[in-house]
PDB file of N, CA and C in Angstrom:
ATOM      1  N   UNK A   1       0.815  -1.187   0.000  1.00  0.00           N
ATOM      2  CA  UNK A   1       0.000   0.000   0.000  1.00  0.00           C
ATOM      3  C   UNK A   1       0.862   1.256   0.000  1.00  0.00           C
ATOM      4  N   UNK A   2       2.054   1.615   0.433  1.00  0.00           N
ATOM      5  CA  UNK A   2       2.632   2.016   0.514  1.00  0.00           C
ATOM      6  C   UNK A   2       3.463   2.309  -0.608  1.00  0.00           C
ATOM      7  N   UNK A   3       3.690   1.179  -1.236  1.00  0.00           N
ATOM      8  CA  UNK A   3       4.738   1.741  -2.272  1.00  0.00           C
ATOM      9  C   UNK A   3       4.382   2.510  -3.138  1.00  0.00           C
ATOM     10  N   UNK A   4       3.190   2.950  -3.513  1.00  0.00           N
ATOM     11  CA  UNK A   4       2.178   3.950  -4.402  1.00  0.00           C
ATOM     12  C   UNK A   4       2.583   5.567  -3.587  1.00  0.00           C
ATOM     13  N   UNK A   5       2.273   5.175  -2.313  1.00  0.00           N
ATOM     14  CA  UNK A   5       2.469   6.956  -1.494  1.00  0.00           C
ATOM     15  C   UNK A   5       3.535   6.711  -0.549  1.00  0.00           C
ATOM     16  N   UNK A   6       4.570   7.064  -1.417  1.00  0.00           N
ATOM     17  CA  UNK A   6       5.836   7.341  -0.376  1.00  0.00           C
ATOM     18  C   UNK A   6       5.655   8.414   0.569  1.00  0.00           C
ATOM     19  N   UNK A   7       4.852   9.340   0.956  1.00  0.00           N
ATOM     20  CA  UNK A   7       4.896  10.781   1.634  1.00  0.00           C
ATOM     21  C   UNK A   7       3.599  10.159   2.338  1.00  0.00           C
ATOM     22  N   UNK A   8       3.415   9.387   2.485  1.00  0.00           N
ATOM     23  CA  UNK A   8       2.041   8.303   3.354  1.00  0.00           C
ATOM     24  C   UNK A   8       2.897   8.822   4.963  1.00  0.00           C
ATOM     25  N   UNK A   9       3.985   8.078   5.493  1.00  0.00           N
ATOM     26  CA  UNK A   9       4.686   7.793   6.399  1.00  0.00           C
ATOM     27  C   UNK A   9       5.060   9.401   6.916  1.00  0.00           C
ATOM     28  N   UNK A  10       5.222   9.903   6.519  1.00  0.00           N
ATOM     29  CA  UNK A  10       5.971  11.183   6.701  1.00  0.00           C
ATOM     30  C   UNK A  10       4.088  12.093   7.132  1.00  0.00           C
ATOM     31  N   UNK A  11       3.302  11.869   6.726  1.00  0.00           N
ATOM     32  CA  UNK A  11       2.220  12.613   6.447  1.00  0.00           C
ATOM     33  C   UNK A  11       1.158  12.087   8.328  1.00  0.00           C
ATOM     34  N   UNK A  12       1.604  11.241   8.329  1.00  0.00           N
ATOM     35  CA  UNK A  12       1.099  10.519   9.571  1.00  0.00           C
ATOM     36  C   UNK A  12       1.938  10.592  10.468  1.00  0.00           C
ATOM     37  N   UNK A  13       3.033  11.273  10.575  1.00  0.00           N
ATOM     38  CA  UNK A  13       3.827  12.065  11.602  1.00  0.00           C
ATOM     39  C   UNK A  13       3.857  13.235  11.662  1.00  0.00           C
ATOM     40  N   UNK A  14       3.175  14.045  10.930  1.00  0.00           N
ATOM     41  CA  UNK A  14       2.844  15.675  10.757  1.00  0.00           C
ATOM     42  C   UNK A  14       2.013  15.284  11.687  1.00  0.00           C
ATOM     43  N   UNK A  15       0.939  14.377  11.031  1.00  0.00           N
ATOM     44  CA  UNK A  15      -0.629  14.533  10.986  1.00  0.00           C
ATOM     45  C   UNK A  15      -0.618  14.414  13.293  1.00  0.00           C
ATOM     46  N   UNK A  16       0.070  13.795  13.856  1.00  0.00           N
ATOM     47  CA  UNK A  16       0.152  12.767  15.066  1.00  0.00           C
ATOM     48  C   UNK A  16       0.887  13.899  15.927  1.00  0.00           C
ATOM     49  N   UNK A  17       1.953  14.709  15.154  1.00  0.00           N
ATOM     50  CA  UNK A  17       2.415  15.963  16.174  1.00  0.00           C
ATOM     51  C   UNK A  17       1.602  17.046  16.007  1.00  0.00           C
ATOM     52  N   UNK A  18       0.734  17.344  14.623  1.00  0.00           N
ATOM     53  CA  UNK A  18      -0.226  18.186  15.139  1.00  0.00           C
ATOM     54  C   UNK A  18      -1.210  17.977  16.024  1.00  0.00           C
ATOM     55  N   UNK A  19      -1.904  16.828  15.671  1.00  0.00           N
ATOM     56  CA  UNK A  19      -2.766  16.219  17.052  1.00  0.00           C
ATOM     57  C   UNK A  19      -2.527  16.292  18.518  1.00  0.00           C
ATOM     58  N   UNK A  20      -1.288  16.178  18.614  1.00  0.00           N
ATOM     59  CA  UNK A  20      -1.221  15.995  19.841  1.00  0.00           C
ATOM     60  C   UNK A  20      -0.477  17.296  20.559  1.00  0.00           C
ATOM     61  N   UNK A  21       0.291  17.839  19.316  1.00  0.00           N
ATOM     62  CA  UNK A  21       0.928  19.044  19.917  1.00  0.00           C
ATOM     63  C   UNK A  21       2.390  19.281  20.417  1.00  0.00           C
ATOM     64  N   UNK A  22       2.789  20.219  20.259  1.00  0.00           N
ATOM     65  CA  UNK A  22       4.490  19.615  20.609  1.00  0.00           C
ATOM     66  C   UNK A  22       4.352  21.008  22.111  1.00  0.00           C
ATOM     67  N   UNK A  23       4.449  20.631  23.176  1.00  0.00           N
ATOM     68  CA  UNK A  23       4.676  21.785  24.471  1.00  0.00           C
ATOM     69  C   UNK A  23       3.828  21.042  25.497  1.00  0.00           C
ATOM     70  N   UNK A  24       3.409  21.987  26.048  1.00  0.00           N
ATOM     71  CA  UNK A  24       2.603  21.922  27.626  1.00  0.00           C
ATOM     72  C   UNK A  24       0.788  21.580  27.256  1.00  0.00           C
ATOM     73  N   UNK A  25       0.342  21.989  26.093  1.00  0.00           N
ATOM     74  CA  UNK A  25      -1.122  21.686  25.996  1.00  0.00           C
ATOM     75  C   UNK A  25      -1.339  20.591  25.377  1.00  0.00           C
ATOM     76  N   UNK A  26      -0.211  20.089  24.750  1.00  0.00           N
ATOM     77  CA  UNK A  26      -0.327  18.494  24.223  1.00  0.00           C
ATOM     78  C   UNK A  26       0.022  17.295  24.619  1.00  0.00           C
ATOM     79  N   UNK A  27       0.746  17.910  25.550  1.00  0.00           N
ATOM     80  CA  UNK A  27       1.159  16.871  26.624  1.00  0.00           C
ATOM     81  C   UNK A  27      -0.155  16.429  27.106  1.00  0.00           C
ATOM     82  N   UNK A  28      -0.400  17.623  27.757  1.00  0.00           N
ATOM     83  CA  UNK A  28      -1.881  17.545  29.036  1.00  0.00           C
ATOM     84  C   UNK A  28      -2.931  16.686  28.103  1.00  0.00           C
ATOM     85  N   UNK A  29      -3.053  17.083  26.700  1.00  0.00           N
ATOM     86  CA  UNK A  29      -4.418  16.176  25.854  1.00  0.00           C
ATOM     87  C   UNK A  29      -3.844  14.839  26.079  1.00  0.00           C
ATOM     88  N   UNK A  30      -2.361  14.604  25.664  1.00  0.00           N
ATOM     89  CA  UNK A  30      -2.300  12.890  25.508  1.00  0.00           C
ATOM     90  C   UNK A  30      -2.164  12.446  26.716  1.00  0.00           C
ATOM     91  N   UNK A  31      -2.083  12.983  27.952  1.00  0.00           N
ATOM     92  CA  UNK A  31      -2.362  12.376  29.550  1.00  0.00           C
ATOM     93  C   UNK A  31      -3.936  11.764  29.736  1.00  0.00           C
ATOM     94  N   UNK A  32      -4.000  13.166  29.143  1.00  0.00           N
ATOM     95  CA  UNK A  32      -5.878  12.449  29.402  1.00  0.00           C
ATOM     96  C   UNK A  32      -6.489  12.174  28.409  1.00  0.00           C
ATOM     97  N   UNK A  33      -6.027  12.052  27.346  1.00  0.00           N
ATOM     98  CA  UNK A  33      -6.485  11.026  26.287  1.00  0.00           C
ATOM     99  C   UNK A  33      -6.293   9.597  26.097  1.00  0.00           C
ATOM    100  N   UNK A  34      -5.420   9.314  26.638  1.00  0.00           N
ATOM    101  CA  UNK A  34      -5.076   7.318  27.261  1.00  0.00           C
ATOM    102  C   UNK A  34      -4.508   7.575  28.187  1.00  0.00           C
ATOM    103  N   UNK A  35      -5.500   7.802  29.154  1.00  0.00           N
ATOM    104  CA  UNK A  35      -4.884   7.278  30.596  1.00  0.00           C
ATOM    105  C   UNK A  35      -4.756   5.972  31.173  1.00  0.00           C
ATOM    106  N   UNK A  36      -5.267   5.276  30.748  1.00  0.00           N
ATOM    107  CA  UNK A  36      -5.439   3.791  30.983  1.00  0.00           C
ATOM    108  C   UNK A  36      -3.649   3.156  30.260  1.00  0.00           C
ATOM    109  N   UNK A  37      -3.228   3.825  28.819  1.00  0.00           N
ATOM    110  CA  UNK A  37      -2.400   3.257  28.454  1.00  0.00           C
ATOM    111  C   UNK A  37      -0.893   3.911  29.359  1.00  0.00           C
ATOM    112  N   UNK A  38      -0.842   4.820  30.408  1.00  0.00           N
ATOM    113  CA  UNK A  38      -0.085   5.402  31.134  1.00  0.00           C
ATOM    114  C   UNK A  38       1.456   6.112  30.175  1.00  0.00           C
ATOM    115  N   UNK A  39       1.075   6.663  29.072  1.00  0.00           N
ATOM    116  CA  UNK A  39       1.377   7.549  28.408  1.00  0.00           C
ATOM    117  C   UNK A  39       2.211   8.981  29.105  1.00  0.00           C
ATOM    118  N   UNK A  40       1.853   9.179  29.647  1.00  0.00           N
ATOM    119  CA  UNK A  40       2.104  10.265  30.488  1.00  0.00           C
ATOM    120  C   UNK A  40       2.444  11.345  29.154  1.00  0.00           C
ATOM    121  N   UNK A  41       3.134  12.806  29.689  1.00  0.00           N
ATOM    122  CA  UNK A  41       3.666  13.783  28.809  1.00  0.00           C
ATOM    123  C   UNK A  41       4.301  13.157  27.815  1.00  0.00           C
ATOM    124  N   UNK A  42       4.170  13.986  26.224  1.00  0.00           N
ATOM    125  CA  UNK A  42       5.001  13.731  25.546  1.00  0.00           C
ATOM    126  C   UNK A  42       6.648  14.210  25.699  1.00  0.00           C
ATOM    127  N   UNK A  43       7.595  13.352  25.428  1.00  0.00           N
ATOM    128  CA  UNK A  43       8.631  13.456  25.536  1.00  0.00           C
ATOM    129  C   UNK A  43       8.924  13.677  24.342  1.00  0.00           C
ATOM    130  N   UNK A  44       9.959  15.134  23.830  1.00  0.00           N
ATOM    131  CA  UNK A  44      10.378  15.520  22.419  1.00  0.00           C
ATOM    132  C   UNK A  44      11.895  14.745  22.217  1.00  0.00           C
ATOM    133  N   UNK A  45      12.719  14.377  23.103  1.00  0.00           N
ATOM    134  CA  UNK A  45      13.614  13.644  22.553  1.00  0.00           C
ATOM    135  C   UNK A  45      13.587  11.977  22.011  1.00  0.00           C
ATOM    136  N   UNK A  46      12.751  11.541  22.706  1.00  0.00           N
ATOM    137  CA  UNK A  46      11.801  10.283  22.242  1.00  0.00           C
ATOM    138  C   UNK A  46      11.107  10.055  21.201  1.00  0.00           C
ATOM    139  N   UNK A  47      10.321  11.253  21.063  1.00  0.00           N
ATOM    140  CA  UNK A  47       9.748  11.391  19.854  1.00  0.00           C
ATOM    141  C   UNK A  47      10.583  11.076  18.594  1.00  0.00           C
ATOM    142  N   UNK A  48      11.195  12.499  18.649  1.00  0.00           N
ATOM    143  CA  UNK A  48      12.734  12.691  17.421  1.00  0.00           C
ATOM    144  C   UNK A  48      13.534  11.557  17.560  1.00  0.00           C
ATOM    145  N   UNK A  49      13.544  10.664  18.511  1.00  0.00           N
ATOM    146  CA  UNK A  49      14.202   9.274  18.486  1.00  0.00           C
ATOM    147  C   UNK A  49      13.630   8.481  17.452  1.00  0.00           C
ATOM    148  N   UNK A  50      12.252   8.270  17.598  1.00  0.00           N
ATOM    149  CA  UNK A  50      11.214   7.444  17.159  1.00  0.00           C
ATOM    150  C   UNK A  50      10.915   7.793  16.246  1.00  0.00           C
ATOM    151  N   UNK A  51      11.381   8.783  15.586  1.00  0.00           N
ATOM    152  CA  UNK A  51      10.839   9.139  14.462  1.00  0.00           C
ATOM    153  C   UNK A  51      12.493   8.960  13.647  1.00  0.00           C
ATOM    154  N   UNK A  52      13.665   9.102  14.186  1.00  0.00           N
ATOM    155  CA  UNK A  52      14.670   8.797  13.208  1.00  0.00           C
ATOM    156  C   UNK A  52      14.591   7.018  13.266  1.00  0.00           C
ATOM    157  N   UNK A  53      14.179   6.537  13.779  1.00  0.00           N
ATOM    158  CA  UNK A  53      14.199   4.962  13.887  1.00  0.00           C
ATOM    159  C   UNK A  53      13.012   4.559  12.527  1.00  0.00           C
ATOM    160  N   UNK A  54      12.220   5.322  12.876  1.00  0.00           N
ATOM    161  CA  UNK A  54      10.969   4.795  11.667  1.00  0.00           C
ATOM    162  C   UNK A  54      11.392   5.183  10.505  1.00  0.00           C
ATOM    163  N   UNK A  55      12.320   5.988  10.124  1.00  0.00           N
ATOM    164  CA  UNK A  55      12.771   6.734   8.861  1.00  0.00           C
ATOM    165  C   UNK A  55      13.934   5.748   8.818  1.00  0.00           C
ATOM    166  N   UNK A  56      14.685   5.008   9.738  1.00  0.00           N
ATOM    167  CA  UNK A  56      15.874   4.575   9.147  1.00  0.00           C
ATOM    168  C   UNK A  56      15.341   2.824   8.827  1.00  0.00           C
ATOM    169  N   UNK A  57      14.594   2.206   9.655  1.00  0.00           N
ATOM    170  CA  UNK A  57      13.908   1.266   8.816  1.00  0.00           C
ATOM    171  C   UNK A  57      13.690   1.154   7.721  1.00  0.00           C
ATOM    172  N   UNK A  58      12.402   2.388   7.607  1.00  0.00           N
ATOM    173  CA  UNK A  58      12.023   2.415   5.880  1.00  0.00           C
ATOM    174  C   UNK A  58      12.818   2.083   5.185  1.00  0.00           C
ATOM    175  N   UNK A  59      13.864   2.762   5.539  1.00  0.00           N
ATOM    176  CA  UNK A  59      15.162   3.151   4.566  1.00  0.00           C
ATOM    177  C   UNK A  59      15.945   1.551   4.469  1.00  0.00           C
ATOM    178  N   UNK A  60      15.651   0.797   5.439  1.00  0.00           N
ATOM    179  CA  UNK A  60      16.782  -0.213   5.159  1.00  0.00           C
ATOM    180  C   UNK A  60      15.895  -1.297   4.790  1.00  0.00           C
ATOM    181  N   UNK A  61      14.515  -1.518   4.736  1.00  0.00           N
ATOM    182  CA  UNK A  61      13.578  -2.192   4.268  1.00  0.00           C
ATOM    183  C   UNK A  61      13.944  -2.036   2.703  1.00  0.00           C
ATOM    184  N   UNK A  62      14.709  -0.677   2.203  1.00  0.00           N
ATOM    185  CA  UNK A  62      14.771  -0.587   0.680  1.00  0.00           C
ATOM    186  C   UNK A  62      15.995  -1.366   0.153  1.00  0.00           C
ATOM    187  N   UNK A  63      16.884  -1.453   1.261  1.00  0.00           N
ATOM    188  CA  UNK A  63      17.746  -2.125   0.764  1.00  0.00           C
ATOM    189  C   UNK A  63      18.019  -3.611  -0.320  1.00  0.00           C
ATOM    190  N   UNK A  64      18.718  -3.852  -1.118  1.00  0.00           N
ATOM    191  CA  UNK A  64      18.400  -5.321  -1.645  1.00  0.00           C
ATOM    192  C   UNK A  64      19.515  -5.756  -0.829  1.00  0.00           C
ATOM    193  N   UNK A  65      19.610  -6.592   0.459  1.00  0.00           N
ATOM    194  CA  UNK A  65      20.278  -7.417   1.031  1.00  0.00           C
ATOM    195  C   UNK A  65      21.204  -8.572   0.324  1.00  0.00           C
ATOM    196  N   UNK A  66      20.269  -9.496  -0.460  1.00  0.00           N
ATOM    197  CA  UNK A  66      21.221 -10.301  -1.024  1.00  0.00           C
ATOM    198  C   UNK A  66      22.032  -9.913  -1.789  1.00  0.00           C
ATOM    199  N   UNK A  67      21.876  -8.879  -2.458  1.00  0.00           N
ATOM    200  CA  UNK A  67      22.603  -8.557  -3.572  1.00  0.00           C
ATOM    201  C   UNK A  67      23.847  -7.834  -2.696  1.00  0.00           C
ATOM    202  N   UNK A  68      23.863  -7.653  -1.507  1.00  0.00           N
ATOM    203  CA  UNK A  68      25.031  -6.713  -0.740  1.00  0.00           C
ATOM    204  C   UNK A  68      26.420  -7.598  -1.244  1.00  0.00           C
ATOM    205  N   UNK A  69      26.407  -8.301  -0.641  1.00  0.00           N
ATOM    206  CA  UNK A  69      27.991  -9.132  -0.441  1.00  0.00           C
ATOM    207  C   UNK A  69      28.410  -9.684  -2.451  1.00  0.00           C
ATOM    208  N   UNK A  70      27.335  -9.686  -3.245  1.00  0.00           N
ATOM    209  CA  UNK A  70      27.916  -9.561  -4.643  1.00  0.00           C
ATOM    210  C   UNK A  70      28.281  -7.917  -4.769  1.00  0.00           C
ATOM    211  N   UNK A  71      27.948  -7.479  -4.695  1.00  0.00           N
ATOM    212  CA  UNK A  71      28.186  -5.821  -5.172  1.00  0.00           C
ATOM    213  C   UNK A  71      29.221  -5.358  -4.484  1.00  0.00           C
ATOM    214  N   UNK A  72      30.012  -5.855  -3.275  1.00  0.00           N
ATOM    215  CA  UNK A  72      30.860  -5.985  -2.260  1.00  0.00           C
ATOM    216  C   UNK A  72      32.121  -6.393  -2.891  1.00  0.00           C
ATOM    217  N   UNK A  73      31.776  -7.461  -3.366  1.00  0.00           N
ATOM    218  CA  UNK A  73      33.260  -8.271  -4.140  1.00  0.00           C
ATOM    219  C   UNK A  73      33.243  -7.802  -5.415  1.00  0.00           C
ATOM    220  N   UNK A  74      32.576  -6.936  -5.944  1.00  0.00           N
ATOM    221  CA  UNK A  74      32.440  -6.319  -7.401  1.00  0.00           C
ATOM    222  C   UNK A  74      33.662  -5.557  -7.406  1.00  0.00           C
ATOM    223  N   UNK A  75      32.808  -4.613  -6.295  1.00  0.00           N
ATOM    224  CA  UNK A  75      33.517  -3.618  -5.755  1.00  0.00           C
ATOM    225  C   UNK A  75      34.896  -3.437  -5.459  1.00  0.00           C
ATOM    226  N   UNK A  76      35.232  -4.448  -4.936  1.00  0.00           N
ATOM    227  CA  UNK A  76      36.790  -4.490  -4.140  1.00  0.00           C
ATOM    228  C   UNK A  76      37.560  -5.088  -5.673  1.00  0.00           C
ATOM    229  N   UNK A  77      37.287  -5.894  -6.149  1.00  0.00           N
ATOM    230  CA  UNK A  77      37.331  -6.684  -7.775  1.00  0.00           C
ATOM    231  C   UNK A  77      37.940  -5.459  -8.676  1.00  0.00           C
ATOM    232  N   UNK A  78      37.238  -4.164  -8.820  1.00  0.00           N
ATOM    233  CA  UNK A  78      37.226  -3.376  -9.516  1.00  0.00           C
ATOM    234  C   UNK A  78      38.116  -2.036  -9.219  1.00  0.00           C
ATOM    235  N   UNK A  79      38.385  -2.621  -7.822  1.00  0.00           N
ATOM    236  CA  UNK A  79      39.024  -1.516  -7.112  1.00  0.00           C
ATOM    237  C   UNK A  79      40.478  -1.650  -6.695  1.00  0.00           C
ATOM    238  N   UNK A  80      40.673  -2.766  -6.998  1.00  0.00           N
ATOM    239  CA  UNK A  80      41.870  -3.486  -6.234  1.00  0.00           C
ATOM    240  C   UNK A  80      43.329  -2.515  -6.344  1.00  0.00           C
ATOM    241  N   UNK A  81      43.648  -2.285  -7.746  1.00  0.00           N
ATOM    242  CA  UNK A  81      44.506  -1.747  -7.557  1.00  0.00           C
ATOM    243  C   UNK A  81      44.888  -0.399  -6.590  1.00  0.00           C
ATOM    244  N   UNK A  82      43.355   0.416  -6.749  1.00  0.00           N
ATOM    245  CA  UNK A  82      43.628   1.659  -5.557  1.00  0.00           C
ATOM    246  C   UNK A  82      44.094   1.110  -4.462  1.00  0.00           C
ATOM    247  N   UNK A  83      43.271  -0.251  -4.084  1.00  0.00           N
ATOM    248  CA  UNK A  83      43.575  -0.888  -2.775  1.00  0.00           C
ATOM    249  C   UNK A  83      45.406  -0.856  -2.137  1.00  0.00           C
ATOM    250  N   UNK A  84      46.010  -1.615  -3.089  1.00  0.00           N
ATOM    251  CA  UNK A  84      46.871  -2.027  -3.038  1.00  0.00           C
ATOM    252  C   UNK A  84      47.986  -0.543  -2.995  1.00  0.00           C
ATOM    253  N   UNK A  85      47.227   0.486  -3.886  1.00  0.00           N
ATOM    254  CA  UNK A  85      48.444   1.790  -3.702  1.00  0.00           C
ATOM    255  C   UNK A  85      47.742   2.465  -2.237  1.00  0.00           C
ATOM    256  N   UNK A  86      46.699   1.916  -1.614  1.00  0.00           N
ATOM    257  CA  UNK A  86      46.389   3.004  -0.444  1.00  0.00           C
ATOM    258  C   UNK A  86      47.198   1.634   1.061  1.00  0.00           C
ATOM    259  N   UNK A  87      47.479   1.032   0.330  1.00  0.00           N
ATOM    260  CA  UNK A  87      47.945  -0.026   1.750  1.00  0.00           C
ATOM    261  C   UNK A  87      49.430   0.367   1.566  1.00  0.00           C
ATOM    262  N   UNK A  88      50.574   0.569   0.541  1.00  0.00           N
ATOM    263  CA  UNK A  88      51.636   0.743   0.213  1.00  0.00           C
ATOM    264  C   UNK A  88      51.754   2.027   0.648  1.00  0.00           C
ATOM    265  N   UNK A  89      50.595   3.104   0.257  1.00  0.00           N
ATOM    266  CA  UNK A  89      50.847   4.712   0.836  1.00  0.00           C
ATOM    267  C   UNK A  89      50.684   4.418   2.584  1.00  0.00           C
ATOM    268  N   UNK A  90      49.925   3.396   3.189  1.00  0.00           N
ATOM    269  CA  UNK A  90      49.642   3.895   4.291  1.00  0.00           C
ATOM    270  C   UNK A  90      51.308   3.189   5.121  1.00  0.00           C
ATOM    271  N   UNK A  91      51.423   2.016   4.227  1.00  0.00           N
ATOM    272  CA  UNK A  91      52.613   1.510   4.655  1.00  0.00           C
ATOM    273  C   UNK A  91      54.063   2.419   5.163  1.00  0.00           C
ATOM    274  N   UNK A  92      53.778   3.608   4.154  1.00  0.00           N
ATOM    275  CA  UNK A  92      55.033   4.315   3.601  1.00  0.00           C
ATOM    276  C   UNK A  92      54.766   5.197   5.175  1.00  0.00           C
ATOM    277  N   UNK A  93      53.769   5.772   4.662  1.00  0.00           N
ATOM    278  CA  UNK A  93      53.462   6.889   6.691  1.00  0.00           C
ATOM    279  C   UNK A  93      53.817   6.314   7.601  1.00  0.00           C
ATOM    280  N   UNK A  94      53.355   4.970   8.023  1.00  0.00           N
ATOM    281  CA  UNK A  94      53.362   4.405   9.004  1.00  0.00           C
ATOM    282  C   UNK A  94      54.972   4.104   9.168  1.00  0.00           C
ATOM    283  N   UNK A  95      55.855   4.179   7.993  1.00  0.00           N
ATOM    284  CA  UNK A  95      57.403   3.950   8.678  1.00  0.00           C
ATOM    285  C   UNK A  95      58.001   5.044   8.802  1.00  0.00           C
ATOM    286  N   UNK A  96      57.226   6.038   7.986  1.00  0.00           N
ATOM    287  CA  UNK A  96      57.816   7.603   8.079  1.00  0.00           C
ATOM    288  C   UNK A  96      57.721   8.432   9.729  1.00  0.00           C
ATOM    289  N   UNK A  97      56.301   8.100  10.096  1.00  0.00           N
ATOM    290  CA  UNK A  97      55.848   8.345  11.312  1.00  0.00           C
ATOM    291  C   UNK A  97      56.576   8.038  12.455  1.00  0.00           C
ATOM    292  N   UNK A  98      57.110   6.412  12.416  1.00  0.00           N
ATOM    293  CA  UNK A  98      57.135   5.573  13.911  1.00  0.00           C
ATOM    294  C   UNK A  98      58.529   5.556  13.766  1.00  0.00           C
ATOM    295  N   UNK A  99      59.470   5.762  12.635  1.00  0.00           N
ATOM    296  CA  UNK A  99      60.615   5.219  12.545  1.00  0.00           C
ATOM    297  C   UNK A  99      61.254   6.582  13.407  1.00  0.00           C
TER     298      UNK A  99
END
């Protein structure tokens, strides 16, 4: 359902801090709006927690996993030679440095 409205997720976290309010009068609504669920004040660093956690999911839900560790050895495959002049450069500091 989602993959049609990407701005779905983002739109229902506007929609949830306007509701409820970000200060002292939105706190007080969501105290006494589930009191039973013991909610208490909203907390803004929790929030902004919970809200970079739901954004970094999404985000890694997009990932193609299997394909990581091929695109990995592509990578290094294709790269090798930089490899080999950044281990020889680091080689070279490291005797320039300590010696």
């Amino acid at each position: 359902m989602t993959k049609n409205v990407p701005w779905l997720g983002g739109a229902v976290i506007l929609g949830a801090v306007l509701l409820v309010g970000w200060g002292g009068a939105g706190e007080a609504r969501l105290a006494t709006a589930a009191p039973s669920a013991g909610l208490g004040a909203l907390h803004g660093p929790s929030l902004l927690a919970g809200i970079a956690a739901g954004v970094s999911a999404c985000a890694m839900r997009r990932v193609p996993w299997l394909a990581l560790p091929r695109r990995a050895i592509a990578w290094l495959a294709s790269n090798q030679s930089n490899i080999a002049l950044g281990t020889v450069a680091t080689a070279c500091m490291a005797v320039l440095l300590f010696y």
